[in-house]
Protein backbone atom coordinates (compact mmCIF):
# COMPACT_ATOMS: atom_id res chain seq x y z
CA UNK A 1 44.77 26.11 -105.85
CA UNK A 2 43.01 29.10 -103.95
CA UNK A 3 39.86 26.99 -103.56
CA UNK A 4 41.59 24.56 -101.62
CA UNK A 5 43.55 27.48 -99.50
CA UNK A 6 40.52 28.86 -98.95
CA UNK A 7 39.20 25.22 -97.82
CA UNK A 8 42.26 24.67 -95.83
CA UNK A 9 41.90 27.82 -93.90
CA UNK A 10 38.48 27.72 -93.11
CA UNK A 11 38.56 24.16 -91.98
CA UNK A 12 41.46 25.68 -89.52
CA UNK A 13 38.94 27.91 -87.70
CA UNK A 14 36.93 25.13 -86.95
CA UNK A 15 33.68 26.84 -87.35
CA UNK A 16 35.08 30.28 -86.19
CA UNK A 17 34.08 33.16 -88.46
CA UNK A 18 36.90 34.96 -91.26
CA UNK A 19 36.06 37.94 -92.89
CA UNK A 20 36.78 38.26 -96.64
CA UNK A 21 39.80 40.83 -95.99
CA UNK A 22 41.56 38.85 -93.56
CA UNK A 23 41.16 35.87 -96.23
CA UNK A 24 42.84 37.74 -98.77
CA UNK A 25 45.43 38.87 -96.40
CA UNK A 26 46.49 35.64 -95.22
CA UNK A 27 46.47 33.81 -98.62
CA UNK A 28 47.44 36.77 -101.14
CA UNK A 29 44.28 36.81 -102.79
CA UNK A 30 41.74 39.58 -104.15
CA UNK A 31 39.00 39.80 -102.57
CA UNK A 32 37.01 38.80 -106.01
CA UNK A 33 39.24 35.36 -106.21
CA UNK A 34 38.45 34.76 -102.34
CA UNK A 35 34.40 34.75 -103.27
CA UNK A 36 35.14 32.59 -106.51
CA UNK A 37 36.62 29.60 -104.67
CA UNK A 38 33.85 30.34 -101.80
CA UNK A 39 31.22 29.55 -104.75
CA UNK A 40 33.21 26.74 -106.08
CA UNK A 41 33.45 25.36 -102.80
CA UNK A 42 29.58 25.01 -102.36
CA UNK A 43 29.16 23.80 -105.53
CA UNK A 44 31.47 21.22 -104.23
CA UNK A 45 29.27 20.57 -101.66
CA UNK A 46 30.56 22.39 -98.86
CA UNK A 47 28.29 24.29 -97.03
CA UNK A 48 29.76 27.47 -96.04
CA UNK A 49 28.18 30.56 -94.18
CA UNK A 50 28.45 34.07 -95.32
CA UNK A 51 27.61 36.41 -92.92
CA UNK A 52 27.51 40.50 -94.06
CA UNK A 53 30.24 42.58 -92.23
CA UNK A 54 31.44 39.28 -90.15
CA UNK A 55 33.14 37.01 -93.29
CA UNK A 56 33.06 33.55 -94.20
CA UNK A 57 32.22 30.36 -91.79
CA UNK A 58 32.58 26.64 -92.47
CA UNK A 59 29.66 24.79 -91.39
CA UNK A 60 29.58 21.32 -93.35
CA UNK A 61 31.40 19.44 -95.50
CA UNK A 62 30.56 16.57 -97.94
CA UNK A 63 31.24 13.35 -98.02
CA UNK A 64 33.26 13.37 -100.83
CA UNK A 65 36.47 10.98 -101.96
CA UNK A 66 38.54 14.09 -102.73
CA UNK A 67 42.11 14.91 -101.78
CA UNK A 68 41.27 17.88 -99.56
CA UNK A 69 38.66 15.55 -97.70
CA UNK A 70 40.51 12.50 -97.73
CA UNK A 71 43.83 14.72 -96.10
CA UNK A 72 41.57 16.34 -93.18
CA UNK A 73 41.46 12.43 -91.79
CA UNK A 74 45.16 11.34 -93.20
CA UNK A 75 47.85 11.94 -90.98
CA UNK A 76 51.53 11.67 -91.75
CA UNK A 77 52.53 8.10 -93.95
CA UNK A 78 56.05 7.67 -94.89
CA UNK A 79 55.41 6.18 -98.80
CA UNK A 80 51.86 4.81 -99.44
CA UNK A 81 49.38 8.25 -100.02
CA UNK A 82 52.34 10.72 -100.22
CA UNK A 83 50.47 11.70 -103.94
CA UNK A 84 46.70 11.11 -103.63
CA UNK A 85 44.86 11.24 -107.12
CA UNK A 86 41.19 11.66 -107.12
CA UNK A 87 39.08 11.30 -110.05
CA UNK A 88 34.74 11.57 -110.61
CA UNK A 89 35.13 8.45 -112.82
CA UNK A 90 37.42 5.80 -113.98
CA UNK A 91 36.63 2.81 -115.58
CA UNK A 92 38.95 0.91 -112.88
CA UNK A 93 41.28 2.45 -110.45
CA UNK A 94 43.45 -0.55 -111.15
CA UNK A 95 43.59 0.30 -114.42
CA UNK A 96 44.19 3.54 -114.13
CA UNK A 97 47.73 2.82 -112.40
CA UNK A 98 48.77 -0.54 -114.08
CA UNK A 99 49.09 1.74 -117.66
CA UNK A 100 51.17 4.60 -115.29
CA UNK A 101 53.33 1.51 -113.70
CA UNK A 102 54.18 -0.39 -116.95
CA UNK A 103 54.92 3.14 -118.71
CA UNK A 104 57.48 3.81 -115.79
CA UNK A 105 55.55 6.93 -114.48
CA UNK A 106 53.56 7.49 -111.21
CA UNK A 107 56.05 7.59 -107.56
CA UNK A 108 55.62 4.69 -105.63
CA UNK A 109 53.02 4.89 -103.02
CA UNK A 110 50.76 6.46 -105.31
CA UNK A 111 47.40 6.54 -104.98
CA UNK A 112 44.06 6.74 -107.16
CA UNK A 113 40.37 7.09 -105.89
CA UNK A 114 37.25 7.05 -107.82
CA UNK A 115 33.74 8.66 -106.91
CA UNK A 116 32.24 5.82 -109.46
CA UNK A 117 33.98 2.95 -111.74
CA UNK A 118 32.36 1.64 -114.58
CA UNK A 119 34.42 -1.64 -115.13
CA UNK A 120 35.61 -2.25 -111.18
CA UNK A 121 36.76 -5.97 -111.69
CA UNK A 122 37.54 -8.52 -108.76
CA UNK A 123 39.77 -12.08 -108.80
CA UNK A 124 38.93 -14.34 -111.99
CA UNK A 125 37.89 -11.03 -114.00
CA UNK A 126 34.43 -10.54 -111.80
CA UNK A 127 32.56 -7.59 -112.08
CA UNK A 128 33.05 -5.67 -109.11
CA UNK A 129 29.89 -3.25 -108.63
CA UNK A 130 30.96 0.56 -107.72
CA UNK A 131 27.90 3.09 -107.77
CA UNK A 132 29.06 6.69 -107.60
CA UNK A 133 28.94 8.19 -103.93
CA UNK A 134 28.31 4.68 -102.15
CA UNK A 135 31.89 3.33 -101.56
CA UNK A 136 35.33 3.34 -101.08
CA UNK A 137 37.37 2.43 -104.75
CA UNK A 138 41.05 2.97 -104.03
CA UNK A 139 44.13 1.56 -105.90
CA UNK A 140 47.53 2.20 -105.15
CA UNK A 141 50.88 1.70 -107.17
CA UNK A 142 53.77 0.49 -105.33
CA UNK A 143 57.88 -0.20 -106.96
CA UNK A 144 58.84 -2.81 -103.89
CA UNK A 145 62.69 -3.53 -104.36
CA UNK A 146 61.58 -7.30 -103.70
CA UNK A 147 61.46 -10.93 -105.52
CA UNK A 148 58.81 -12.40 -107.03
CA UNK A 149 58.41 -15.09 -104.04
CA UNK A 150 58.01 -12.63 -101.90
CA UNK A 151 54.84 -10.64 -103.44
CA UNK A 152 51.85 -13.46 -103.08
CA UNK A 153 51.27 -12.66 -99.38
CA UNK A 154 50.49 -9.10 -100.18
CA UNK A 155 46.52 -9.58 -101.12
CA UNK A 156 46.14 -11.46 -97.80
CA UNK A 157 48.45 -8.70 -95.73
CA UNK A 158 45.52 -6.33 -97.44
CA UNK A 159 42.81 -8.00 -96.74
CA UNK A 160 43.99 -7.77 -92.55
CA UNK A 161 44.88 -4.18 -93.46
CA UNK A 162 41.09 -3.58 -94.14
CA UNK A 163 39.90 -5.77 -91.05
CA UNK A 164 42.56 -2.77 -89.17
CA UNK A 165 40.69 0.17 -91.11
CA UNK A 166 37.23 -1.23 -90.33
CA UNK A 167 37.84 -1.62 -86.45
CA UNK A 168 39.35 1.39 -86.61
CA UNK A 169 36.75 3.67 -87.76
CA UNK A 170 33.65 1.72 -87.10
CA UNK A 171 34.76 -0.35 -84.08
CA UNK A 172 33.83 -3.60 -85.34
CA UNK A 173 36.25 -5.73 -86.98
CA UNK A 174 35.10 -8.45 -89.89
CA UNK A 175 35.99 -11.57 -90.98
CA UNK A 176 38.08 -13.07 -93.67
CA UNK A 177 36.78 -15.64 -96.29
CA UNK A 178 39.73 -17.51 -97.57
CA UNK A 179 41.63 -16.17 -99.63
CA UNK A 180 40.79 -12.20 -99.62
CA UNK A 181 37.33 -11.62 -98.47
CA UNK A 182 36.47 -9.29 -95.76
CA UNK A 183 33.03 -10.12 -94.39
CA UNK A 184 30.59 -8.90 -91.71
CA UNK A 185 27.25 -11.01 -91.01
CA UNK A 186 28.10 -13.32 -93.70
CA UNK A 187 28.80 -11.19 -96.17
CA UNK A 188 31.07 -9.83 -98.62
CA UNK A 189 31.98 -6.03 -97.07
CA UNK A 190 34.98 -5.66 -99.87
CA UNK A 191 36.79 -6.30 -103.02
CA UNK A 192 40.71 -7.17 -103.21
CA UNK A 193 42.52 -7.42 -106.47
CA UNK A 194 46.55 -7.63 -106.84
CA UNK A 195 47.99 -6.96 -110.03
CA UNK A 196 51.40 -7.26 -110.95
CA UNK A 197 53.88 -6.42 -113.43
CA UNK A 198 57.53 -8.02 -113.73
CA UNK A 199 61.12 -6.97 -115.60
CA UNK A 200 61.15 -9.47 -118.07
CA UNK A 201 64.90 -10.02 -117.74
CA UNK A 202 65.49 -10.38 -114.21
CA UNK A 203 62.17 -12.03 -113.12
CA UNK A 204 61.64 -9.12 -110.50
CA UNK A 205 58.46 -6.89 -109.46
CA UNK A 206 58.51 -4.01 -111.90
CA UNK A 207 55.09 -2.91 -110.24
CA UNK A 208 52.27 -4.03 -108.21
CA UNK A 209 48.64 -2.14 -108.24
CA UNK A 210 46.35 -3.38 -105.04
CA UNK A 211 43.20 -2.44 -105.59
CA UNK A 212 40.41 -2.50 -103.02
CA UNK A 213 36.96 -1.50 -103.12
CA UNK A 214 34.62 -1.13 -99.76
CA UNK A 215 31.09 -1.25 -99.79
CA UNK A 216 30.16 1.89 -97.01
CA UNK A 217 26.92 3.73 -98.09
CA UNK A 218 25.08 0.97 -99.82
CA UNK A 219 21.78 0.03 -99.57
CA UNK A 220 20.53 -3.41 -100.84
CA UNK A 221 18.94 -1.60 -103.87
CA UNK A 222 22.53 -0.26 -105.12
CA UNK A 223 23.65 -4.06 -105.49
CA UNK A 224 22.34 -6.15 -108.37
CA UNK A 225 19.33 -8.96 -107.13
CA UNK A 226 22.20 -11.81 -107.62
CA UNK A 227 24.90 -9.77 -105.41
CA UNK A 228 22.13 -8.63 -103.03
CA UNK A 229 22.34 -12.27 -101.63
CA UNK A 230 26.57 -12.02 -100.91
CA UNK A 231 27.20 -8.15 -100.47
CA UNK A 232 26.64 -5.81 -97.83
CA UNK A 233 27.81 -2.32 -96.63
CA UNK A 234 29.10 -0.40 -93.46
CA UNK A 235 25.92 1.64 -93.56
CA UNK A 236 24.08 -1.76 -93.78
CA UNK A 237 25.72 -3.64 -90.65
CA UNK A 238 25.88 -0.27 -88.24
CA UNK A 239 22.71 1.25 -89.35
CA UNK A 240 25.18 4.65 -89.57
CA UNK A 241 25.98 6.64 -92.42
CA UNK A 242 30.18 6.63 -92.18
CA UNK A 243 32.47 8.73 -93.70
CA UNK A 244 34.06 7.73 -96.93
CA UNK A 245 37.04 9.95 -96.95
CA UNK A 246 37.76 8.53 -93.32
CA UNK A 247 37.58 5.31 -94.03
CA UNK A 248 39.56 5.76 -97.32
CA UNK A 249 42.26 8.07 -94.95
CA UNK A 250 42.49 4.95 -92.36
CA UNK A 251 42.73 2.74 -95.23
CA UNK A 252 45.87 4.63 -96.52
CA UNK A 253 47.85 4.62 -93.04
CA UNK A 254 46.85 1.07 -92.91
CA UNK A 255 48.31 0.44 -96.09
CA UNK A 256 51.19 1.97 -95.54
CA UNK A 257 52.39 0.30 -92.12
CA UNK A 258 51.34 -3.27 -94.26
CA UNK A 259 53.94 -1.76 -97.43
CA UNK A 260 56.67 -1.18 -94.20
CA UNK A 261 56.42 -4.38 -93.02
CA UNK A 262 56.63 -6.17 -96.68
CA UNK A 263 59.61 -4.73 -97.10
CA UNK A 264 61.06 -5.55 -94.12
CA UNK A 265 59.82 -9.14 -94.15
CA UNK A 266 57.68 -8.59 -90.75
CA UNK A 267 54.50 -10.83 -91.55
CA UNK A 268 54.47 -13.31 -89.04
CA UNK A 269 51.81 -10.47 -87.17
CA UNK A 270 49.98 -10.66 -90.39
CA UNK A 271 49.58 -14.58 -90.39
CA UNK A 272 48.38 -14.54 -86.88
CA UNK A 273 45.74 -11.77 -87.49
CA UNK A 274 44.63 -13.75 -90.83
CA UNK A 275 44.19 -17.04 -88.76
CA UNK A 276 42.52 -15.05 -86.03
CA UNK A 277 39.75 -13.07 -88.28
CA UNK A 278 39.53 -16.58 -91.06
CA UNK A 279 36.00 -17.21 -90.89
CA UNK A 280 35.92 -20.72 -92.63
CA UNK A 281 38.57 -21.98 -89.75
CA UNK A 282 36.76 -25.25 -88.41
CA UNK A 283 34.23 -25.22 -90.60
CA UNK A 284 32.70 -27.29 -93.29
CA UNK A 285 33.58 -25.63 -96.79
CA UNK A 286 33.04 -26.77 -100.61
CA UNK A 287 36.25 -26.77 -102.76
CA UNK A 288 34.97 -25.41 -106.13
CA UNK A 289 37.55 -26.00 -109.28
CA UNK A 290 38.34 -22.86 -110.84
CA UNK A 291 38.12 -24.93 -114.38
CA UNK A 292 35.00 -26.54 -113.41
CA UNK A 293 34.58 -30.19 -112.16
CA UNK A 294 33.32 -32.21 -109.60
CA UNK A 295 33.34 -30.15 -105.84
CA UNK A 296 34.28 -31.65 -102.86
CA UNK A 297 33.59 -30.73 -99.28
CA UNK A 298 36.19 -31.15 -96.76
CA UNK A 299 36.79 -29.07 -93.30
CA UNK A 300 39.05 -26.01 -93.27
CA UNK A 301 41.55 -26.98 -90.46
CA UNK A 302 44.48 -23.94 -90.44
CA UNK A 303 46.46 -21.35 -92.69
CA UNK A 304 49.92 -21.82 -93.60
CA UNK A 305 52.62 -19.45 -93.51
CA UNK A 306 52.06 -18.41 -97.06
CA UNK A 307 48.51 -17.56 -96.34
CA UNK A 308 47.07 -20.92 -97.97
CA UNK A 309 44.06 -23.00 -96.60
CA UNK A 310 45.36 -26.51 -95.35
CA UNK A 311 41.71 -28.69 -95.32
CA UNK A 312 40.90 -32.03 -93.97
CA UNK A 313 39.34 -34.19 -96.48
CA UNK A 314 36.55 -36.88 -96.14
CA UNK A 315 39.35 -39.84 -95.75
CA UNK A 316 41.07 -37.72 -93.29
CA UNK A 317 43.72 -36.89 -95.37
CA UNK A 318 45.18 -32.86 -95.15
CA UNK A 319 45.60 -30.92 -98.10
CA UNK A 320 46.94 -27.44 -99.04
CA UNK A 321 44.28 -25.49 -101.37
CA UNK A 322 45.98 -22.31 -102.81
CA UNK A 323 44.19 -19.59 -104.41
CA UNK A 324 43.45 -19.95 -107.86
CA UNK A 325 43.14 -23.45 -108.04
CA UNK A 326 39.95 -23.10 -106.04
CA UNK A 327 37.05 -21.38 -104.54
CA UNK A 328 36.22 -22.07 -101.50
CA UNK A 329 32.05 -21.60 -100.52
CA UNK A 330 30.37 -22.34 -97.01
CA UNK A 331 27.77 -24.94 -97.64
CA UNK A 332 24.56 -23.08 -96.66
CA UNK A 333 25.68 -19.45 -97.66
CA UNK A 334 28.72 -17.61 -98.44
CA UNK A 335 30.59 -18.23 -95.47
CA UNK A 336 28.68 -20.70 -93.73
């Protein structure tokens, strides 16, 4: 805990110099516990001036997914982010909170961010790739009081809440490929994955796990050759390096306002965003089976109030395509 008074403190100054003393004054220290969390902290990363006689001066901090970084961005959010859990490594941040959900622990709101994942999975159990310090892995575990018909909007509400937390921090908003893709330039920016758990008795939501995973500091070298051709980062569209623990802050608020307005049943904003940022509106897409079979290309013509693609088919007939039945490809690339 003193390393992260000492943080919190120093970060106060904002840059302004603090002499050892008045640290230990202010926080109930000794002196010798003051310069241990000063040496933990740059081994953290943070780069923090000592200057003899003068004290102690924050001059840099890293771009790390930790709680104290990921607060100095998060203002206040009513549910969603109240407990923050950081971790180095998981083998899925999903994971990590679907065992705390179906045991009954973890508050709801919670939240879980990995540095790295070493089994980050997307829809249909893909592999979702997370190299340590590139992105943005973040679960959280929410207890909504609500039916089961109410819950399949959510992954679609999430994938607007990360079109929000993009414009918000980078000023450019992306796209959405049906059903939970957010894209920029054609490509796939981020991973979406709803989970849920239900009380066997009544049929309601025990818990649901969201799990989303931004691509922000990769290059096209930290992708695999086959998900070079579909994937791209922030760092890759803006030619700027941008803060993870931002993004992952903005990400948090956004989630939070999206978690209000589930349980309040305001997502008629959400529909109109979705139809607004739906890349493959108008277009030409192919319907791929998800048990295999023959594909068929049709034009994607609107989005229904339960966040489902309505196509026109080659006989001009409409019909509704809901996730899970199908993918749904451009026909010269991933959107297009």
């Amino acid at each position: 805990m003193s390393r992260e008074e000492v943080l919190e403190t120093l970060r106060r100054e904002q840059g302004g110099v603090v002499s050892g003393q008045e640290l230990s004054r202010r926080l109930g220290l000794s002196r010798a516990a003051v310069w241990k969390a000063v040496d933990g902290l740059r081994r953290d990363g943070y780069v923090i001036e000592a200057r003899s006689g003068s004290g102690y001066r924050l001059i840099a901090v890293p771009d790390a997914v930790t709680e104290p970084e990921i607060r100095s961005f998060l203002g206040e959010t009513a549910v969603v982010g109240r407990e923050i859990r950081c971790f180095a490594e998981l083998d899925s941040t999903n994971n990590y909170l679907k065992a705390l959900g179906q045991s009954g622990e973890g508050i709801d709101g919670l939240a879980a961010v990995a540095d790295s994942q070493t089994a980050g999975r997307g829809r249909m159990e893909r592999s979702f790739q997370s190299p340590r310090g590139k992105g943005v892995y973040l679960s959280v575990l929410l207890r909504p009081a609500l039916p089961l018909e109410w819950v399949p909007p959510v992954t679609a509400m999430a994938g607007v809440a990360v079109c929000r937390t993009v414009e918000r921090v980078c000023g450019m908003r992306p796209g959405l490929k049906w059903p939970n893709d957010p894209v920029l330039n054609g490509k796939k920016l981020c991973g979406i994955l709803t989970e849920l758990s239900l009380e066997a008795e009544t049929g309601r939501v025990q818990s649901l796990v969201l799990g989303i995973g931004i691509n922000v500091l990769q290059e096209p070298e930290d992708f695999s050759p086959e998900v070079q051709e579909v994937a791209t980062s922030l760092l890759q569209v803006t030619g700027t390096a941008v803060s993870r623990p931002r993004v992952a802050a903005a990400l948090l608020e956004e989630l939070d306002q999206m978690y209000a307005d589930l349980r309040t049943g305001r997502l008629e904003p959400y529909r109109a965003a979705y139809r607004q940022d739906c890349v493959n509106l108008g277009k030409q897409v192919q319907l791929i089976p998800s048990g295999g079979g023959e594909r068929e290309t049709a034009e994607a013509v609107d989005i229904n109030d339960a966040f489902e693609l309505i196509v026109r088919r080659g006989d001009g007939t409409l019909r509704t395509v809901r996730s899970g039945e199908v993918s749904v490809r451009g026909l010269w690339g991933y959107t297009e």
